[in-house]
PDB file of N, CA and C in Angstrom:
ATOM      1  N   UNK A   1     101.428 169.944  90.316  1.00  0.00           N
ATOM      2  CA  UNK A   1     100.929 168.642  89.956  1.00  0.00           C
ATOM      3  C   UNK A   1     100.890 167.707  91.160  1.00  0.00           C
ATOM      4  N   UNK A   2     101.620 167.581  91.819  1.00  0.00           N
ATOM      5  CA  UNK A   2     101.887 166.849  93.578  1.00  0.00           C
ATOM      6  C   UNK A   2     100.772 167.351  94.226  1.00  0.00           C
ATOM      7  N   UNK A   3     100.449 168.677  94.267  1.00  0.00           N
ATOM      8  CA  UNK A   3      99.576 169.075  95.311  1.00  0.00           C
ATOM      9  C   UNK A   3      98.036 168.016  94.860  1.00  0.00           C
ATOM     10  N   UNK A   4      98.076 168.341  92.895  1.00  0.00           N
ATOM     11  CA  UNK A   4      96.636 167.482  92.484  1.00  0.00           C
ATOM     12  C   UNK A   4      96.480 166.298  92.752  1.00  0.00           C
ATOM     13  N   UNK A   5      97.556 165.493  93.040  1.00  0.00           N
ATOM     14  CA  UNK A   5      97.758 164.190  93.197  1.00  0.00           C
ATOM     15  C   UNK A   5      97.491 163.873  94.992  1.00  0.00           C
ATOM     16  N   UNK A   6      98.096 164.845  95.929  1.00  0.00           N
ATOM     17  CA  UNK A   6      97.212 164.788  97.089  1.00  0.00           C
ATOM     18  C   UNK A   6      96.076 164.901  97.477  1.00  0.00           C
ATOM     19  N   UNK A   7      95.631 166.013  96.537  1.00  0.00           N
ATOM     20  CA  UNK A   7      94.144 166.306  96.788  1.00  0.00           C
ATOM     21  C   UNK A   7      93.411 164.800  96.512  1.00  0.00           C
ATOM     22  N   UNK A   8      93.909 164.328  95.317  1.00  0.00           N
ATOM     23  CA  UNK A   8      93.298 163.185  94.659  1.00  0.00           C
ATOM     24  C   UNK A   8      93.206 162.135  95.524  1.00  0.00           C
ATOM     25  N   UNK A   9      94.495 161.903  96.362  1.00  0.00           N
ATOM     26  CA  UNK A   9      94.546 160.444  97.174  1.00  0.00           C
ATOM     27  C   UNK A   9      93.596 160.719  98.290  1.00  0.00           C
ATOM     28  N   UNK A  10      93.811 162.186  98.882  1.00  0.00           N
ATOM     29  CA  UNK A  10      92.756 161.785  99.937  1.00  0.00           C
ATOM     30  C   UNK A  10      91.414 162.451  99.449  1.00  0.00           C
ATOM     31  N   UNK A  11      90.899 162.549  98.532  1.00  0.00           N
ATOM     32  CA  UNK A  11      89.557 161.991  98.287  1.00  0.00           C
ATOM     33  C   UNK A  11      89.053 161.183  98.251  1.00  0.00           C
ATOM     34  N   UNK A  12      89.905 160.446  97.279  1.00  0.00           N
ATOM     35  CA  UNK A  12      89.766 158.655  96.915  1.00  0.00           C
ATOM     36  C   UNK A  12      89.637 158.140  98.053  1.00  0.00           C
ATOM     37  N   UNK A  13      90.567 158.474  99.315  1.00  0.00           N
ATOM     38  CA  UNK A  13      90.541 157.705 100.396  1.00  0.00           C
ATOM     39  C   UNK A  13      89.629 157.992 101.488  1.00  0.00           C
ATOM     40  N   UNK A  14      88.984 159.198 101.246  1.00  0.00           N
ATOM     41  CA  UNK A  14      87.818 159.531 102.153  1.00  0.00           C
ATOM     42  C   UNK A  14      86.735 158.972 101.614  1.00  0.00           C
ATOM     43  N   UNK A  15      86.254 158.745 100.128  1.00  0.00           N
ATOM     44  CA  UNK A  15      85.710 158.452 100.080  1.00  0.00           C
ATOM     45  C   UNK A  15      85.512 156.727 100.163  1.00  0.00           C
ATOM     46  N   UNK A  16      86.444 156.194 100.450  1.00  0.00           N
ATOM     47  CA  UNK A  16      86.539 154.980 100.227  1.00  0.00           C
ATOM     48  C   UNK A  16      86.287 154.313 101.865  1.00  0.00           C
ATOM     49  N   UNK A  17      86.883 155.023 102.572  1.00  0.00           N
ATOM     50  CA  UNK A  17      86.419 155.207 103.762  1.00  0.00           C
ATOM     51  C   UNK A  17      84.490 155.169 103.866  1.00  0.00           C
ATOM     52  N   UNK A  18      84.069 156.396 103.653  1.00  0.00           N
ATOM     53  CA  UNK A  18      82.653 156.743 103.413  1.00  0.00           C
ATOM     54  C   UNK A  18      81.852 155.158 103.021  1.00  0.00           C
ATOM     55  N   UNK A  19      82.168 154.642 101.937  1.00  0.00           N
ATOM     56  CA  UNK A  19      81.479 153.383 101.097  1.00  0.00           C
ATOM     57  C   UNK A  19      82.165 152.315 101.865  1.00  0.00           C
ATOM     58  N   UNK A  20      83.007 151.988 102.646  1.00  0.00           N
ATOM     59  CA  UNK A  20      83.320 151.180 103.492  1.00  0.00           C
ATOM     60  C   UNK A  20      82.177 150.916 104.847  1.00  0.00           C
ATOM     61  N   UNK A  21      82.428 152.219 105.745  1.00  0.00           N
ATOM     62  CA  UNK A  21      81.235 152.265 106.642  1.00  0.00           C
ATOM     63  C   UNK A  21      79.936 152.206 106.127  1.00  0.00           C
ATOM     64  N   UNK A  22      79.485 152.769 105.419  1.00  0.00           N
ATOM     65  CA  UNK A  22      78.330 152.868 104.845  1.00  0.00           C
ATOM     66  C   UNK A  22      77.928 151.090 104.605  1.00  0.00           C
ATOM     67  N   UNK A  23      78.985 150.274 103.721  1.00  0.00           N
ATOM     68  CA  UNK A  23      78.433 148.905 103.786  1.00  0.00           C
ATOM     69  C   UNK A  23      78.186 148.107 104.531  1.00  0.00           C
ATOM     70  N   UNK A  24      79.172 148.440 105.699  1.00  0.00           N
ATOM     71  CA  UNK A  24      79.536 147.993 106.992  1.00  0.00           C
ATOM     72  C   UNK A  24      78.029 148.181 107.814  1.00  0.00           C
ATOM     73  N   UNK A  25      77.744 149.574 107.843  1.00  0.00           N
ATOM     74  CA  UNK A  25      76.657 149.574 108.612  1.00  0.00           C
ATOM     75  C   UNK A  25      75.062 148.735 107.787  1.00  0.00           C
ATOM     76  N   UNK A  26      75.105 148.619 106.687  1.00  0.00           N
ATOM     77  CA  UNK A  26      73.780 148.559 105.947  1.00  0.00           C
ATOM     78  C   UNK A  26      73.963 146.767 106.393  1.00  0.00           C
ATOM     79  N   UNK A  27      75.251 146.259 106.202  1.00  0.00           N
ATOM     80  CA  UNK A  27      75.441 144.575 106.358  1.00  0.00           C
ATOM     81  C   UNK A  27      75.281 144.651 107.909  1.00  0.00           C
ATOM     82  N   UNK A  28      75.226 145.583 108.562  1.00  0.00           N
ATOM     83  CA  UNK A  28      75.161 144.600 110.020  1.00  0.00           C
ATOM     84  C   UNK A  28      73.822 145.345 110.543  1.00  0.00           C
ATOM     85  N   UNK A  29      72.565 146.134 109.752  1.00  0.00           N
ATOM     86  CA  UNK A  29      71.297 146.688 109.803  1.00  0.00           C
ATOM     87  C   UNK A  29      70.403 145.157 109.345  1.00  0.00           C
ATOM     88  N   UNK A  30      71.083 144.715 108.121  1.00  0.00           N
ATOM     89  CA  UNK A  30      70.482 143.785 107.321  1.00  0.00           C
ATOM     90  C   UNK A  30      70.535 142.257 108.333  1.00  0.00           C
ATOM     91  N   UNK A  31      71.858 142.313 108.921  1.00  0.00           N
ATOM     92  CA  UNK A  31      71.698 141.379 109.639  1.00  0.00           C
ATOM     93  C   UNK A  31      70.700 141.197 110.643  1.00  0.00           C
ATOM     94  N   UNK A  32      70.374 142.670 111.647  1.00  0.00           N
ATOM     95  CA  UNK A  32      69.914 142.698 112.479  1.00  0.00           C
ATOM     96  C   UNK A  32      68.612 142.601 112.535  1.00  0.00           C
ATOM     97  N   UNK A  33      67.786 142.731 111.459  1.00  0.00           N
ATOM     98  CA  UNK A  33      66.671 142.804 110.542  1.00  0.00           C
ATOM     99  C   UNK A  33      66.358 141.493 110.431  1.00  0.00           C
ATOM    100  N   UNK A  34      67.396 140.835 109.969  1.00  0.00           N
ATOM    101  CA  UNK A  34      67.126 139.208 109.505  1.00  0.00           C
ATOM    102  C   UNK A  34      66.607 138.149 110.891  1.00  0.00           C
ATOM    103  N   UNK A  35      67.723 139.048 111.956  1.00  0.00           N
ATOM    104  CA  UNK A  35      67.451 138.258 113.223  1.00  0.00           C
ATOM    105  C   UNK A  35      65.775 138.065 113.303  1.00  0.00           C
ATOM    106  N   UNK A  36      65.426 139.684 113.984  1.00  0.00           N
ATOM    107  CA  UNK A  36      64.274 139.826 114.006  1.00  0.00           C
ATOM    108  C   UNK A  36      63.200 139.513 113.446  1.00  0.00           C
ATOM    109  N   UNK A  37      63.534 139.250 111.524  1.00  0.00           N
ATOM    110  CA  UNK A  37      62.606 138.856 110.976  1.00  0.00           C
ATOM    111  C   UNK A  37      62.623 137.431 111.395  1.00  0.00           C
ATOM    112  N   UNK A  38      63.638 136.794 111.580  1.00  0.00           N
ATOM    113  CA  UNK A  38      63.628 135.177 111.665  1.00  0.00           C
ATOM    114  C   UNK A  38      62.603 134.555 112.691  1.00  0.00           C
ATOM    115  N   UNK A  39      63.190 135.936 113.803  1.00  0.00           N
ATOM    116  CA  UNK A  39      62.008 135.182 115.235  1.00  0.00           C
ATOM    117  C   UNK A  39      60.440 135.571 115.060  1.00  0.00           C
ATOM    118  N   UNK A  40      60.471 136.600 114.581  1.00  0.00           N
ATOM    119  CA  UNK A  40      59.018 136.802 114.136  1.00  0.00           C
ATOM    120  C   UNK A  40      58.350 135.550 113.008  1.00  0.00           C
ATOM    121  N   UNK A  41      59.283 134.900 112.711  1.00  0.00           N
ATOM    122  CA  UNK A  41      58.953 133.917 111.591  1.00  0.00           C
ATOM    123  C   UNK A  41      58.198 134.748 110.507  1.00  0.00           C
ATOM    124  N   UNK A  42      58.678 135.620 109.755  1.00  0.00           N
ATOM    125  CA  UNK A  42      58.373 136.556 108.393  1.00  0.00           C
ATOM    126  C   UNK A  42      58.595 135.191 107.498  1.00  0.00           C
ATOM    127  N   UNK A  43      58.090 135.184 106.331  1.00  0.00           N
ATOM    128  CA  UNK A  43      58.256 134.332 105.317  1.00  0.00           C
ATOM    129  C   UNK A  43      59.421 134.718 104.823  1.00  0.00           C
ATOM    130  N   UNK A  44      59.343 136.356 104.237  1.00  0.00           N
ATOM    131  CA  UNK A  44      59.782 136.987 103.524  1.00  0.00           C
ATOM    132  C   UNK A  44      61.504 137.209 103.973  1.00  0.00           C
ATOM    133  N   UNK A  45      62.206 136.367 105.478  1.00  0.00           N
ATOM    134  CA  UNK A  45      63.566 137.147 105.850  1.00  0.00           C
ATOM    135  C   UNK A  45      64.750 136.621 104.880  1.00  0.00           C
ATOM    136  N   UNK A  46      64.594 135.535 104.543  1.00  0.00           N
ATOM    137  CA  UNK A  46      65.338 135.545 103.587  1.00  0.00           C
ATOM    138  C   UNK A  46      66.061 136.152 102.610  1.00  0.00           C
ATOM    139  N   UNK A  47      64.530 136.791 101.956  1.00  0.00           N
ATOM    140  CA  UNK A  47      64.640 137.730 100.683  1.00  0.00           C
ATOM    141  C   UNK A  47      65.000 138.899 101.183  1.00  0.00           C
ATOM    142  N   UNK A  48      64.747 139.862 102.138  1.00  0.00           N
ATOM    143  CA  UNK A  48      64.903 141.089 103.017  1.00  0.00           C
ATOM    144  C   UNK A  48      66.360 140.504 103.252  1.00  0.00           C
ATOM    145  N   UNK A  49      66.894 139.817 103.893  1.00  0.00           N
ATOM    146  CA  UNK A  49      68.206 139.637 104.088  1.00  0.00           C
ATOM    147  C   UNK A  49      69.139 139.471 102.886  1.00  0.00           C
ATOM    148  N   UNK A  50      68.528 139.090 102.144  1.00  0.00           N
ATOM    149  CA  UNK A  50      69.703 139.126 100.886  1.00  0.00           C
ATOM    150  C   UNK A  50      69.620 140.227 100.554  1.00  0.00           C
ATOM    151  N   UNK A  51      68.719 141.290 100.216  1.00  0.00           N
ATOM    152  CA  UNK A  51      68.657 142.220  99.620  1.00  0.00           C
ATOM    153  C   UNK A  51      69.648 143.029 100.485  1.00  0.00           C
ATOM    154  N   UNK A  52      69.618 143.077 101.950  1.00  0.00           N
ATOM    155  CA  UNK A  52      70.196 143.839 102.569  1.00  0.00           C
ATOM    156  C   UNK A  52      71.729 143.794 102.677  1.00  0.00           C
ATOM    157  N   UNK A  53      72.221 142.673 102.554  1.00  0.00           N
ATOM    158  CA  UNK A  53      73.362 142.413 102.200  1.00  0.00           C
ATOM    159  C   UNK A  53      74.091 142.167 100.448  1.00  0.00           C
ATOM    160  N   UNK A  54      73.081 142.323  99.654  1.00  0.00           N
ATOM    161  CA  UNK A  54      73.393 142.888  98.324  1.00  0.00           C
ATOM    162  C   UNK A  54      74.067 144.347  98.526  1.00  0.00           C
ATOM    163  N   UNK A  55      73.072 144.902  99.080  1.00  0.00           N
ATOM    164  CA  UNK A  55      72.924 146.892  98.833  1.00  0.00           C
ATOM    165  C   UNK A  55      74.112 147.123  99.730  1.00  0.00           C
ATOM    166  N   UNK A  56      74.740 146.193 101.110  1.00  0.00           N
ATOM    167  CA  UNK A  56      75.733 146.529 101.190  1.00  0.00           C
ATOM    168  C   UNK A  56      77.256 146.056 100.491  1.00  0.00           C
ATOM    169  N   UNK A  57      77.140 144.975  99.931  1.00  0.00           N
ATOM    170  CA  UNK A  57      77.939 144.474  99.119  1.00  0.00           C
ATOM    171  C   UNK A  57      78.332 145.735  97.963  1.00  0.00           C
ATOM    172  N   UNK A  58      77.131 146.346  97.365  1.00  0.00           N
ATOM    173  CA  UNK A  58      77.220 147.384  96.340  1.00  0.00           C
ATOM    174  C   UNK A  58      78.089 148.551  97.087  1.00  0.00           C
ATOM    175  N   UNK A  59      78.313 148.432  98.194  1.00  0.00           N
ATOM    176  CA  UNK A  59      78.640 149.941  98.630  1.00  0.00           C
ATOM    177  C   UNK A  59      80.499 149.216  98.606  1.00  0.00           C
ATOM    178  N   UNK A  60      80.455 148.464  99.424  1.00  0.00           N
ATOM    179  CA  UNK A  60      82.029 148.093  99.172  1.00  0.00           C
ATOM    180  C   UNK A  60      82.708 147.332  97.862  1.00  0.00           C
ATOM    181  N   UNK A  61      81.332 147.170  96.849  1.00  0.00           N
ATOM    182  CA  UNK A  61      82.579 147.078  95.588  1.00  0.00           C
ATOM    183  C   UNK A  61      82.998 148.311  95.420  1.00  0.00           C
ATOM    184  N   UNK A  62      81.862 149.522  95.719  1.00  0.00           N
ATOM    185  CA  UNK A  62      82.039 150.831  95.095  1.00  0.00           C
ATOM    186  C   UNK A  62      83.318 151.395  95.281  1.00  0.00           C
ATOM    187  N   UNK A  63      84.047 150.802  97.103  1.00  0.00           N
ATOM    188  CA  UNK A  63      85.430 151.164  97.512  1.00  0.00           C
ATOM    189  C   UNK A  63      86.098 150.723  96.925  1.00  0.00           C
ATOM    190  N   UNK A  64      85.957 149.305  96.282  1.00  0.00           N
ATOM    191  CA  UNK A  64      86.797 148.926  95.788  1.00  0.00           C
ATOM    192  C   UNK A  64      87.471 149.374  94.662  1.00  0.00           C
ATOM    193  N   UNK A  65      86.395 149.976  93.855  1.00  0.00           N
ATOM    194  CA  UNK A  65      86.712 150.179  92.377  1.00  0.00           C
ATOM    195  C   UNK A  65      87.063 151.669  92.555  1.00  0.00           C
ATOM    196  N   UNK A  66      87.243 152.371  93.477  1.00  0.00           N
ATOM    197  CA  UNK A  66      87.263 153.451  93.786  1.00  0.00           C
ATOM    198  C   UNK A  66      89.210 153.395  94.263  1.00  0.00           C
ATOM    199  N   UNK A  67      89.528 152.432  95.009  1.00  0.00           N
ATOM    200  CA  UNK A  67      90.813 151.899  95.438  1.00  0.00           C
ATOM    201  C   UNK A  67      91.278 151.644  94.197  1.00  0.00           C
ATOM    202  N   UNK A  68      91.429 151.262  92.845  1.00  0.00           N
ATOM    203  CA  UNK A  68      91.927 151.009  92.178  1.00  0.00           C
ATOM    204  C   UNK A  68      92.831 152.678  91.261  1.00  0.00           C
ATOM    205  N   UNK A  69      91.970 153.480  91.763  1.00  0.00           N
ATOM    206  CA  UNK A  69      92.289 155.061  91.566  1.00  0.00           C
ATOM    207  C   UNK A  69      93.854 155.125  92.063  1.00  0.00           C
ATOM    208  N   UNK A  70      94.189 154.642  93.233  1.00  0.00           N
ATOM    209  CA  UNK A  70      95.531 155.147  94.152  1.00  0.00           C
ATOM    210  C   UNK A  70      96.648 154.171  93.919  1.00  0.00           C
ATOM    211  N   UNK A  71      95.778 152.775  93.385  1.00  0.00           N
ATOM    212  CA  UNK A  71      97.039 151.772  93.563  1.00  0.00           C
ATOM    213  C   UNK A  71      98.746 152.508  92.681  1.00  0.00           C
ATOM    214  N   UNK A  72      99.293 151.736  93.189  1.00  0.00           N
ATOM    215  CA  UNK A  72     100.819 151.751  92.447  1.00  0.00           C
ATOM    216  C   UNK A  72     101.436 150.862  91.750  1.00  0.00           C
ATOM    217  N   UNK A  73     101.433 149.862  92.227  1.00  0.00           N
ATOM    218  CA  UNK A  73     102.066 149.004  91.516  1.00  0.00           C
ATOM    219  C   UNK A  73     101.521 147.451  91.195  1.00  0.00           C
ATOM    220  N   UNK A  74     101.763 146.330  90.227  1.00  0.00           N
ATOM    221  CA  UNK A  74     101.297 145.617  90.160  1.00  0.00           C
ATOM    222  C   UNK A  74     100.454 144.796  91.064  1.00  0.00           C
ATOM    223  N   UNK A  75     101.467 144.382  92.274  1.00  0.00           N
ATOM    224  CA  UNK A  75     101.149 143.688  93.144  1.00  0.00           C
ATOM    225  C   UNK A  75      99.531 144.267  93.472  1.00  0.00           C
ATOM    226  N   UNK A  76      99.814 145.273  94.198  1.00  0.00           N
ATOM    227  CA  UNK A  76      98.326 146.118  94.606  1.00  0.00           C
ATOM    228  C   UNK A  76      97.218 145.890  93.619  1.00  0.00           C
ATOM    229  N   UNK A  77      97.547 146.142  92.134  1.00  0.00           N
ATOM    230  CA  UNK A  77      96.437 145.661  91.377  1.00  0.00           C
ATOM    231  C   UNK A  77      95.703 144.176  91.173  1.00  0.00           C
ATOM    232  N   UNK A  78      96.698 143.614  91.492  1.00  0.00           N
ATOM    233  CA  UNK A  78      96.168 142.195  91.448  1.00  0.00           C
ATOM    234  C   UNK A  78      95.238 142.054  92.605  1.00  0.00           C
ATOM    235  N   UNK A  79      96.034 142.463  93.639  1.00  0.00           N
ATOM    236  CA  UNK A  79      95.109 142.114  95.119  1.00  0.00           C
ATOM    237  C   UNK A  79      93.604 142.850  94.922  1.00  0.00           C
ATOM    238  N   UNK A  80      93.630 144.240  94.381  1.00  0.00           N
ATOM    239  CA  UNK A  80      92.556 144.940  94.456  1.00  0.00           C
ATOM    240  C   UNK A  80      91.666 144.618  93.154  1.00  0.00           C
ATOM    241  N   UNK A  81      92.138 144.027  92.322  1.00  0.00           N
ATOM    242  CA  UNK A  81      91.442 142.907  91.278  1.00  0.00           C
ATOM    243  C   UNK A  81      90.561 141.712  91.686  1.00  0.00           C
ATOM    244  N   UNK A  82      91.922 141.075  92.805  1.00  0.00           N
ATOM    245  CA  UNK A  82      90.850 139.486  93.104  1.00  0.00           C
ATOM    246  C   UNK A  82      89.902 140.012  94.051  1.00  0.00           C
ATOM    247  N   UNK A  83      90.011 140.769  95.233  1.00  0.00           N
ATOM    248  CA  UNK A  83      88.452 141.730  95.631  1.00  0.00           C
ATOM    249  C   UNK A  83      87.567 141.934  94.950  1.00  0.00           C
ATOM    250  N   UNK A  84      87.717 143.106  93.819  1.00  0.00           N
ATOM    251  CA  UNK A  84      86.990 142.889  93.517  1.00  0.00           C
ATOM    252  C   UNK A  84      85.732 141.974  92.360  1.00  0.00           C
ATOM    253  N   UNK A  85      87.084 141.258  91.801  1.00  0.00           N
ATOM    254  CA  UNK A  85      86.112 139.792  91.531  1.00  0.00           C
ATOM    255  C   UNK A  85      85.171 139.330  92.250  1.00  0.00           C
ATOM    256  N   UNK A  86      85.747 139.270  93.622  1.00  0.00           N
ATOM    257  CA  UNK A  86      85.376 138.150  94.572  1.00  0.00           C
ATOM    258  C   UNK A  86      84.188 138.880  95.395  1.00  0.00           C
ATOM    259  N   UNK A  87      84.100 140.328  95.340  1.00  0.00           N
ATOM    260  CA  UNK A  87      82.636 141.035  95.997  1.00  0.00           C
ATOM    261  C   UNK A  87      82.118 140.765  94.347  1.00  0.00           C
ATOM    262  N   UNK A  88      82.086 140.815  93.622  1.00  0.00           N
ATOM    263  CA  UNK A  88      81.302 140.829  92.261  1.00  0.00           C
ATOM    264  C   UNK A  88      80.310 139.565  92.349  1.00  0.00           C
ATOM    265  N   UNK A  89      81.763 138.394  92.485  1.00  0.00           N
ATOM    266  CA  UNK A  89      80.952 136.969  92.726  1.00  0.00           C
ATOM    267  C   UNK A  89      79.690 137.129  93.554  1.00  0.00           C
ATOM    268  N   UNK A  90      79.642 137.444  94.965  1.00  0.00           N
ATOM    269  CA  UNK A  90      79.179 137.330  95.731  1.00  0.00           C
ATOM    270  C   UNK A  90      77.891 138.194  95.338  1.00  0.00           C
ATOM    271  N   UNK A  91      78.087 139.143  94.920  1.00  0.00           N
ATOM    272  CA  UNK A  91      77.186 139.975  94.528  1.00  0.00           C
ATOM    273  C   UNK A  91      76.167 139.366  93.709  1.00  0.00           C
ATOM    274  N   UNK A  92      76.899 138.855  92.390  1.00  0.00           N
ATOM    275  CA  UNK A  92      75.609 137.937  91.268  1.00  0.00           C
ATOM    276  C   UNK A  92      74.833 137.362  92.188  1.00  0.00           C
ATOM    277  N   UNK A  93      75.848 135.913  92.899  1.00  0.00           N
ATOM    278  CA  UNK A  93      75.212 134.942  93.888  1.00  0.00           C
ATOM    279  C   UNK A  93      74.046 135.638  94.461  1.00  0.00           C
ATOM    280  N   UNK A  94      73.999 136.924  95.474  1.00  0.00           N
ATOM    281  CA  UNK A  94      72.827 137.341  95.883  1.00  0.00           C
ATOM    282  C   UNK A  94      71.762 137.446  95.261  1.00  0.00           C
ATOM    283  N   UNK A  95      72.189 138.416  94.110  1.00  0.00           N
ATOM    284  CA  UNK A  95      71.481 138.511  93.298  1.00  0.00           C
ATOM    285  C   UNK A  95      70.432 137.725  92.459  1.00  0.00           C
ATOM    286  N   UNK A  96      71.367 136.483  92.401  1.00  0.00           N
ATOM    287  CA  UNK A  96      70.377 135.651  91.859  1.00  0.00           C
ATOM    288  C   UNK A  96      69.407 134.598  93.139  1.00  0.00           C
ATOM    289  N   UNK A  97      70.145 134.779  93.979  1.00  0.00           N
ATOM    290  CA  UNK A  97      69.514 134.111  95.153  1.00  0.00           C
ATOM    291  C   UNK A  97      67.771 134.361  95.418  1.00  0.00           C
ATOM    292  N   UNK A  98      68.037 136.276  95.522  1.00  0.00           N
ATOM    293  CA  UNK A  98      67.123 137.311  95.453  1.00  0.00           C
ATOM    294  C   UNK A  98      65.512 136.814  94.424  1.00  0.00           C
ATOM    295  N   UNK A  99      66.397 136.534  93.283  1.00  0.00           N
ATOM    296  CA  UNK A  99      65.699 136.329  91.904  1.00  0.00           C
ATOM    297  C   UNK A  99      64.579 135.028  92.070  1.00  0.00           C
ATOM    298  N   UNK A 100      65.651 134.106  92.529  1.00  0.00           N
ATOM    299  CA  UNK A 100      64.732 132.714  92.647  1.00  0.00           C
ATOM    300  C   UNK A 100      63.645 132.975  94.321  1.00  0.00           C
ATOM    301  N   UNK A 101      64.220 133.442  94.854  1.00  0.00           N
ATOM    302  CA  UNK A 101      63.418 133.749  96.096  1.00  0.00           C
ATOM    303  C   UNK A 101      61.909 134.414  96.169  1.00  0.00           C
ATOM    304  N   UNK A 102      62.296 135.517  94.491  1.00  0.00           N
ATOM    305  CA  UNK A 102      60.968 136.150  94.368  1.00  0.00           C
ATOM    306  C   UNK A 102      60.122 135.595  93.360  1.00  0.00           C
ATOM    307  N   UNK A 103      60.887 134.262  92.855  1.00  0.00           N
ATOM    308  CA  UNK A 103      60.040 133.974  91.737  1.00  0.00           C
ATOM    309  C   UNK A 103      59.254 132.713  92.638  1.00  0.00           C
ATOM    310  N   UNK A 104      59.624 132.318  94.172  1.00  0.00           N
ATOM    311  CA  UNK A 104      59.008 130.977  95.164  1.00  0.00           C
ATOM    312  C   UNK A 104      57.841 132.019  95.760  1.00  0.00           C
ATOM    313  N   UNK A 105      58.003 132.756  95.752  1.00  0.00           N
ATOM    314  CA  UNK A 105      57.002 133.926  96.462  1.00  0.00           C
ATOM    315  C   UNK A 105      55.553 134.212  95.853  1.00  0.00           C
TER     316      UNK A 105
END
């Protein structure tokens, strides 16, 4: 049963790893995108930038909720609770940012 429970943590934790970078890189693609779109003066960088930092937002709630697999004890749950509230928040916010952006378009 110990051995299943190792196997388990470091999956959880590779993969959490995995959806970490993965957001990491898509939020600082999206950024870099935004630059470019900005100086090009695109109408559209706004909306391209939120989106891009939505899709990475989605990848690190995914760690998050994925981290909730290993926690132990209260404390940890709370912390890994108000995260992921607080990428959730952020997430709608885009989301709806996104929404009104395509409905000015």
């Amino acid at each position: 049963m110990e051995f299943l429970e190792t196997v388990l943590n470091t999956f959880v934790n590779l993969a959490m790893l995995l959806f970490e970078y993965i957001g990491v890189a898509v939020i600082a693609v999206a950024g870099i995108q935004g630059i470019i779109n900005y100086v090009r003066r695109n109408p559209e960088t706004r909306l391209l930038l939120a989106q891009g930092l939505a899709m990475g937002l989605e990848f690190k709630l995914g760690s998050e909720i994925l981290r909730t697999v290993v926690v132990r004890n209260l404390e940890e749950i709370a912390i890994v609770g108000s995260i992921i509230a607080l990428r959730a928040v952020l997430t709608i916010l885009i989301h709806w940012e996104i929404k009104n952006e395509r409905t000015e378009t």
